[in-house]
N, C-alpha and C. Protein backbone atom coordinates (compact mmCIF):
# COMPACT_ATOMS: atom_id res chain seq x y z
N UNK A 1 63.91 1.99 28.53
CA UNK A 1 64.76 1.65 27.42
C UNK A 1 65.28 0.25 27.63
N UNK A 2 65.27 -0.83 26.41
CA UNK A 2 65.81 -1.96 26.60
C UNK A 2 67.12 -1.76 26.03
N UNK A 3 68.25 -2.20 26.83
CA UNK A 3 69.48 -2.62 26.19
C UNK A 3 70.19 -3.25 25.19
N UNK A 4 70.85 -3.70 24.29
CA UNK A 4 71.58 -5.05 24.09
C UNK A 4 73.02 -4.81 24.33
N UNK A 5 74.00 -5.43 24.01
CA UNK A 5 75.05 -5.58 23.84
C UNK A 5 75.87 -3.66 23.42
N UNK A 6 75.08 -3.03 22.40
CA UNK A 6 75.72 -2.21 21.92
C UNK A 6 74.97 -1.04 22.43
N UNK A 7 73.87 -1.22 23.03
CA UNK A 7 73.23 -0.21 23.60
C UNK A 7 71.68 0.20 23.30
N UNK A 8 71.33 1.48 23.07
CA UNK A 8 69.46 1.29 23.14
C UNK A 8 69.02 0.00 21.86
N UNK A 9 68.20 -0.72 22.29
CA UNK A 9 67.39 -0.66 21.64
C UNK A 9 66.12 -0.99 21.77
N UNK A 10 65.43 -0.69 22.24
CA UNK A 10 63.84 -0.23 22.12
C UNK A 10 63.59 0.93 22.98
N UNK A 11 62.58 1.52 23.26
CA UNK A 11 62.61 2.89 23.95
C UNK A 11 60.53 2.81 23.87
N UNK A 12 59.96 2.82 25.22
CA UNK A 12 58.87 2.50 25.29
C UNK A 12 58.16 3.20 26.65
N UNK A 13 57.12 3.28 26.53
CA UNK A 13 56.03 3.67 27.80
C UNK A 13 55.41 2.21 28.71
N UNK A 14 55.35 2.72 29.87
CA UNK A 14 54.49 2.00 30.95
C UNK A 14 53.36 2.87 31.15
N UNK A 15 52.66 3.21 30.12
CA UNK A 15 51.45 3.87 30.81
C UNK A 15 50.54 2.79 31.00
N UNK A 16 49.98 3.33 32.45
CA UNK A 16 48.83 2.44 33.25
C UNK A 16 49.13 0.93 33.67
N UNK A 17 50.45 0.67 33.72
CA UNK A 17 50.89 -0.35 34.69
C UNK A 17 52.15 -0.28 35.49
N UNK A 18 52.57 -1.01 36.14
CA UNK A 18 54.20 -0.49 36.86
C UNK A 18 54.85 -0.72 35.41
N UNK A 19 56.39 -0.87 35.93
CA UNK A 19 57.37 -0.62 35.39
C UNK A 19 57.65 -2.65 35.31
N UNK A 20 57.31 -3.10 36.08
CA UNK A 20 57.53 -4.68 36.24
C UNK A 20 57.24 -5.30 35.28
N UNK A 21 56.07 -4.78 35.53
CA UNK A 21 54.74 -5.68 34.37
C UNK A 21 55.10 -5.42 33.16
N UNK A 22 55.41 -3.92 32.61
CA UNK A 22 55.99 -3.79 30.66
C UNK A 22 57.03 -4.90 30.84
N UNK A 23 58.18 -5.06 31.74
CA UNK A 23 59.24 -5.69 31.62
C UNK A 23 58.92 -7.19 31.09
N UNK A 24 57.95 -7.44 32.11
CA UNK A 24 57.83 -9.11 31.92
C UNK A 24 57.06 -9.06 30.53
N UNK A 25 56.16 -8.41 30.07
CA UNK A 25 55.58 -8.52 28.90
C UNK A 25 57.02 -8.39 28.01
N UNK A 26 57.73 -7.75 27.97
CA UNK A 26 58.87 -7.82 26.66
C UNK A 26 60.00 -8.74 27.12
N UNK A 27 59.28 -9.93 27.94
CA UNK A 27 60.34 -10.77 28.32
C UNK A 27 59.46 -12.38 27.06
N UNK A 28 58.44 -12.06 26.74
CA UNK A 28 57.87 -12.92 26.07
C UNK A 28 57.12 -12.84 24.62
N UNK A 29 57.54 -11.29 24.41
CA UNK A 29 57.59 -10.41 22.75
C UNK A 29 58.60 -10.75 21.62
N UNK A 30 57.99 -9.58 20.65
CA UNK A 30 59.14 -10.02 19.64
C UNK A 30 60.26 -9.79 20.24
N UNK A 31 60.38 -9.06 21.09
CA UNK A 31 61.70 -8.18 21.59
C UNK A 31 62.63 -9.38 22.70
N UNK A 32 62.03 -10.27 22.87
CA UNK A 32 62.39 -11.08 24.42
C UNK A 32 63.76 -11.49 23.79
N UNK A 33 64.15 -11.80 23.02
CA UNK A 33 65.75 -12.23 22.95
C UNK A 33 66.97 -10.67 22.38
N UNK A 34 65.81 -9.86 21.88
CA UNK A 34 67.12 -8.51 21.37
C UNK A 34 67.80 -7.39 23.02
N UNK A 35 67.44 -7.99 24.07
CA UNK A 35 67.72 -7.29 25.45
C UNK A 35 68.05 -7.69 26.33
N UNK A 36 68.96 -7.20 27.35
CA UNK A 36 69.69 -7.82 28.49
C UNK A 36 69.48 -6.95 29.63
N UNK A 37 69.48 -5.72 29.75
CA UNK A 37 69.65 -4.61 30.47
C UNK A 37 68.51 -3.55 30.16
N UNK A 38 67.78 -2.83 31.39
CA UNK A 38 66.77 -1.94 31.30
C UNK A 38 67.22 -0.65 31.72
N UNK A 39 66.71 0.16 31.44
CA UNK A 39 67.03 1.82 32.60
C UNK A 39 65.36 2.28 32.20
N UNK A 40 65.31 3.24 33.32
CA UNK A 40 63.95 3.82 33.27
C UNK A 40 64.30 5.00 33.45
N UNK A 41 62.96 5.69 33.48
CA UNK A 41 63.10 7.57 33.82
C UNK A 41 61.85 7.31 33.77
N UNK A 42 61.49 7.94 35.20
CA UNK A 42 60.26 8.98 35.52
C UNK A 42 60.11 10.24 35.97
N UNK A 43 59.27 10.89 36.31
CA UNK A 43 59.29 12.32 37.00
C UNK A 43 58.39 12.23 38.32
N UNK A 44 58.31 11.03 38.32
CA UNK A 44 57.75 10.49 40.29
C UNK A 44 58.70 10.80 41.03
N UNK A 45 59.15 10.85 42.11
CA UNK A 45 60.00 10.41 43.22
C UNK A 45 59.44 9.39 43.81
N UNK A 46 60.67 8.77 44.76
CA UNK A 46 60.53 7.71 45.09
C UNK A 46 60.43 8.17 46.69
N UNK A 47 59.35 7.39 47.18
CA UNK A 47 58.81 7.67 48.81
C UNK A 47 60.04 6.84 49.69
N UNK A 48 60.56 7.50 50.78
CA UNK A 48 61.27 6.92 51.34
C UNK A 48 60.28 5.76 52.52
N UNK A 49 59.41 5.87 52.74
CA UNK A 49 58.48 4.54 53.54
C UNK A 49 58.56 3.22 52.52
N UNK A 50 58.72 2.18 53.09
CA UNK A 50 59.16 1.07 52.26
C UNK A 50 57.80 0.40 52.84
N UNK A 51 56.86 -0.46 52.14
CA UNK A 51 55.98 -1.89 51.91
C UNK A 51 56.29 -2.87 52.51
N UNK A 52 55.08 -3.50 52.59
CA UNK A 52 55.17 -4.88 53.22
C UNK A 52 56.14 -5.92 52.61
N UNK A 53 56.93 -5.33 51.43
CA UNK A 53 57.95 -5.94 50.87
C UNK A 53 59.15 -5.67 50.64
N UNK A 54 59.47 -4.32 51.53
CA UNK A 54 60.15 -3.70 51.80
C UNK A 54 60.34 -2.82 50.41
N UNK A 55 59.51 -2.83 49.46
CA UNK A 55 59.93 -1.96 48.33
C UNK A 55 59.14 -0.27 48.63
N UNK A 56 60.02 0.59 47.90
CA UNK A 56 59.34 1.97 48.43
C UNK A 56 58.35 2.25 46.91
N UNK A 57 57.53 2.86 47.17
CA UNK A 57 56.67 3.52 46.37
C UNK A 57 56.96 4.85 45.68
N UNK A 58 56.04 5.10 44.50
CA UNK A 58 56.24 6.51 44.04
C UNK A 58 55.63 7.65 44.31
N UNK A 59 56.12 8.90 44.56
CA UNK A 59 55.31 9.71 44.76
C UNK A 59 54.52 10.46 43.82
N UNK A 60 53.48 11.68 43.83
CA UNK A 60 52.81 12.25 42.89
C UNK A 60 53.53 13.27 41.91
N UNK A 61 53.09 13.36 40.64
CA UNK A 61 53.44 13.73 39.23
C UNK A 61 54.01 15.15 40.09
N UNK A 62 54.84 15.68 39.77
CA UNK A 62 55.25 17.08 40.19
C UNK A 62 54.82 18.11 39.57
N UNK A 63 53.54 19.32 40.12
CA UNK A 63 53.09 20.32 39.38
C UNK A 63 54.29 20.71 38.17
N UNK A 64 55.61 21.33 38.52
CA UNK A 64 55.95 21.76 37.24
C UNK A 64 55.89 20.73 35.84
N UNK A 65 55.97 19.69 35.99
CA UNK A 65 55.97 18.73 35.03
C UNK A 65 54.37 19.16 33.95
N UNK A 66 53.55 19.30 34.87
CA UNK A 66 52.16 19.91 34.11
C UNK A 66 52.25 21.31 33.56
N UNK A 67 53.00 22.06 34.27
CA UNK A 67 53.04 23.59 34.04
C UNK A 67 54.69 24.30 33.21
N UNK A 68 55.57 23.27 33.20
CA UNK A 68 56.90 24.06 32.91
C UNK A 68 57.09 22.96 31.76
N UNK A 69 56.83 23.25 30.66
CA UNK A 69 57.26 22.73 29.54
C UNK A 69 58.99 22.80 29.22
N UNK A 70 59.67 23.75 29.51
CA UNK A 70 60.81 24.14 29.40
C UNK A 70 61.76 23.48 30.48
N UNK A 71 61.60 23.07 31.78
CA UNK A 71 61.41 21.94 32.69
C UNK A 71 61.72 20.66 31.97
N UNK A 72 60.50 20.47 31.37
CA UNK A 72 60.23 18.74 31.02
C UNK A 72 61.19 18.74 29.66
N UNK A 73 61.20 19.52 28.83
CA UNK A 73 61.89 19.38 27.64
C UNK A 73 63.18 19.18 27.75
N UNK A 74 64.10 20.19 29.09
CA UNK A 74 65.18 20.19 29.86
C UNK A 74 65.61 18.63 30.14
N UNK A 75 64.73 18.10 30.83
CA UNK A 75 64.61 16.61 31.54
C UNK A 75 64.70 15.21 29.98
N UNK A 76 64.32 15.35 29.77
CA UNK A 76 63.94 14.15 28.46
C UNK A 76 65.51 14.95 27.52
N UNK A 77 65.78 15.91 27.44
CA UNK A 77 67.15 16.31 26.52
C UNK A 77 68.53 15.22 27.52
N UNK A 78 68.34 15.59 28.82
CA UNK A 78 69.44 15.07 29.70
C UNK A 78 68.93 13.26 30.02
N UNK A 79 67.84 12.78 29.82
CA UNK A 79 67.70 11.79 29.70
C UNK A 79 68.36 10.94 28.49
N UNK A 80 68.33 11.55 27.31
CA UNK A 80 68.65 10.61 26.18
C UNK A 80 70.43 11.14 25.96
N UNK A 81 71.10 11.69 26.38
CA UNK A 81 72.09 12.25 26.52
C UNK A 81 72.82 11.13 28.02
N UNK A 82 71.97 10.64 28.75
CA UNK A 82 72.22 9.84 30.02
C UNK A 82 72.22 8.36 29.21
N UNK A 83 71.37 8.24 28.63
CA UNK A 83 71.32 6.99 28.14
C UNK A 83 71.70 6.25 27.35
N UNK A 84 72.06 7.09 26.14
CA UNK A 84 72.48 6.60 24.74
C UNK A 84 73.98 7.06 25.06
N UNK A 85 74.21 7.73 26.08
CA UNK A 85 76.05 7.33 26.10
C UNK A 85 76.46 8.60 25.17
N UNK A 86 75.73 9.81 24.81
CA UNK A 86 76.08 10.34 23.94
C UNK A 86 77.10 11.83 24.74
N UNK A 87 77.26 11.66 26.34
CA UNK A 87 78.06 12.81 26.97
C UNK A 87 79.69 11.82 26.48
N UNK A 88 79.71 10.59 26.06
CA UNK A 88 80.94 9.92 25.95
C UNK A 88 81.48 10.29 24.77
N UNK A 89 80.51 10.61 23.63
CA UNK A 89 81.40 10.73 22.37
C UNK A 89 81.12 12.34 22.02
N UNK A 90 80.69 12.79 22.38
CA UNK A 90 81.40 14.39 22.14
C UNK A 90 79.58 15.32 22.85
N UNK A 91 79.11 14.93 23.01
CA UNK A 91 77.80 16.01 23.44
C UNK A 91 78.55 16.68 24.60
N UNK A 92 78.44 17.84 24.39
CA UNK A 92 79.31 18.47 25.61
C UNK A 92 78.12 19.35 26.69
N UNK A 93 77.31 19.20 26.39
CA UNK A 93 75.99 19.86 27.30
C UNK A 93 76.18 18.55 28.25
N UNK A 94 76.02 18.77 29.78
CA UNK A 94 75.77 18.05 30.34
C UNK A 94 74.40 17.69 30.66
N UNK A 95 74.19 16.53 31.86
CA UNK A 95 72.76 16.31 32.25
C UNK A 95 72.66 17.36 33.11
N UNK A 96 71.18 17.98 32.91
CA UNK A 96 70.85 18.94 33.81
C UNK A 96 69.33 18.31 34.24
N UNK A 97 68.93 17.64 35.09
CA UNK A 97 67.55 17.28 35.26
C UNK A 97 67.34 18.47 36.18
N UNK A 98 65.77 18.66 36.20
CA UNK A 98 65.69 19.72 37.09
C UNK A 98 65.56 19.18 38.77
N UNK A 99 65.13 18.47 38.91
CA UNK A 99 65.02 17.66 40.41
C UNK A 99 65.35 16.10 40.06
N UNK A 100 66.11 15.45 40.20
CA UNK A 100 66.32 14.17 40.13
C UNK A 100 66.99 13.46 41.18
N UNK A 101 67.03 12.34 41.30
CA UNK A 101 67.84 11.31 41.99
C UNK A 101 68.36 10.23 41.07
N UNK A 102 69.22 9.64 40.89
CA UNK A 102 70.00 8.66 40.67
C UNK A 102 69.75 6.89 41.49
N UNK A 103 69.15 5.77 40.52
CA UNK A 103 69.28 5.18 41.32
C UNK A 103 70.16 3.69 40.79
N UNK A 104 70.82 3.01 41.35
CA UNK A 104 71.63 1.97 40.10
C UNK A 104 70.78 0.41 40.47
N UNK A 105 70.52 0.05 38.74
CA UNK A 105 69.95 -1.27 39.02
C UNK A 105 71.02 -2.44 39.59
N UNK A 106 70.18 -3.33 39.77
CA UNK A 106 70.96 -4.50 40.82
C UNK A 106 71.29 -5.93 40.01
N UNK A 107 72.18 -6.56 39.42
CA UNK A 107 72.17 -7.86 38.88
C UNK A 107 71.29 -8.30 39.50
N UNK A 108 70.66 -9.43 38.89
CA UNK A 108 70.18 -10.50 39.36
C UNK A 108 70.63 -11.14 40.97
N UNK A 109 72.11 -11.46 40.65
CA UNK A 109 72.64 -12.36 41.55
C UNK A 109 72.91 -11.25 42.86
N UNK A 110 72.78 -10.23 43.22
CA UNK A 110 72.87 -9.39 44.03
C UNK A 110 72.34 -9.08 44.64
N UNK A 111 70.93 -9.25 44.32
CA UNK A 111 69.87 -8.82 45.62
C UNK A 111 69.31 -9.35 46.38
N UNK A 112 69.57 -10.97 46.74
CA UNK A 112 69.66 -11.25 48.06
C UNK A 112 70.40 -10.65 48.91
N UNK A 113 71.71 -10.32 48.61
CA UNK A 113 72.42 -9.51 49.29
C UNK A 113 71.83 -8.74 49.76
N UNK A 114 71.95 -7.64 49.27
CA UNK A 114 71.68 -6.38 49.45
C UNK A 114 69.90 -6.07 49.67
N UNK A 115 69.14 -6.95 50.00
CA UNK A 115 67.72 -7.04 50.29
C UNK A 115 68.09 -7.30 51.99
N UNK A 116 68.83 -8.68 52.13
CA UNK A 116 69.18 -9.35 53.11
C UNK A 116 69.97 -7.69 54.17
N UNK A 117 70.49 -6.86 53.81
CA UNK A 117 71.01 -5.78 54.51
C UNK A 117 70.21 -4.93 54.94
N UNK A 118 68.56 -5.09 54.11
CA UNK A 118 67.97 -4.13 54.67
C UNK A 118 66.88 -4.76 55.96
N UNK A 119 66.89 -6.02 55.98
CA UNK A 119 66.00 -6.95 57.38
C UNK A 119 66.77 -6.47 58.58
């Protein structure tokens, strides 16, 4: 999901490339000036072994995701309920993902820091 000022606006797939690469492509689209801020959702996990760049990788699609429709429907309800800000103005169902982690993006100006902590 791309951001602006007031909140979603665009909502899109990375199928068959990372998550980097859509970014930089809608950094030079119609879209490159309506966004400031990204969030993602997948149903990967993230491998705790980190790269020759110290970044960690994803792990494989999780059988229930293929097999538990009721699962995935669960997941994408608490996603757009996470995102659009809608537990703030009255949705009273909370997020229920079925296996998730939480992870918070980094300003710009921050991750030397916090890169620099992990050498």
């Amino acid at each position: 999901m791309l951001h602006d000022d007031h909140g979603a606006r665009y909502v899109g797939l990375a199928r068959g490339q990372d998550i980097g690469s859509r970014l930089r492509e809608h950094t030079r689209d119609h879209l490159k000036s309506d966004w400031e801020r990204f969030s993602w959702f997948g149903f990967r996990g993230v491998l705790a072994a980190r790269d020759h760049h110290l970044l960690q990788q994803l792990g494989e699609i999780p059988a229930r995701l293929l097999t538990d429709s009721e699962a995935t429907i669960g997941d994408i309800e608490a996603l757009l309920i996470q995102t659009l800000g809608t537990y703030r103005l009255g949705n009273v169902q909370q997020m229920r993902f079925a296996d998730a982690a939480r992870w918070e993006q980094l300003r710009r100006d921050e991750v030397d820091h916090y890169v620099g902590r992990l050498r």
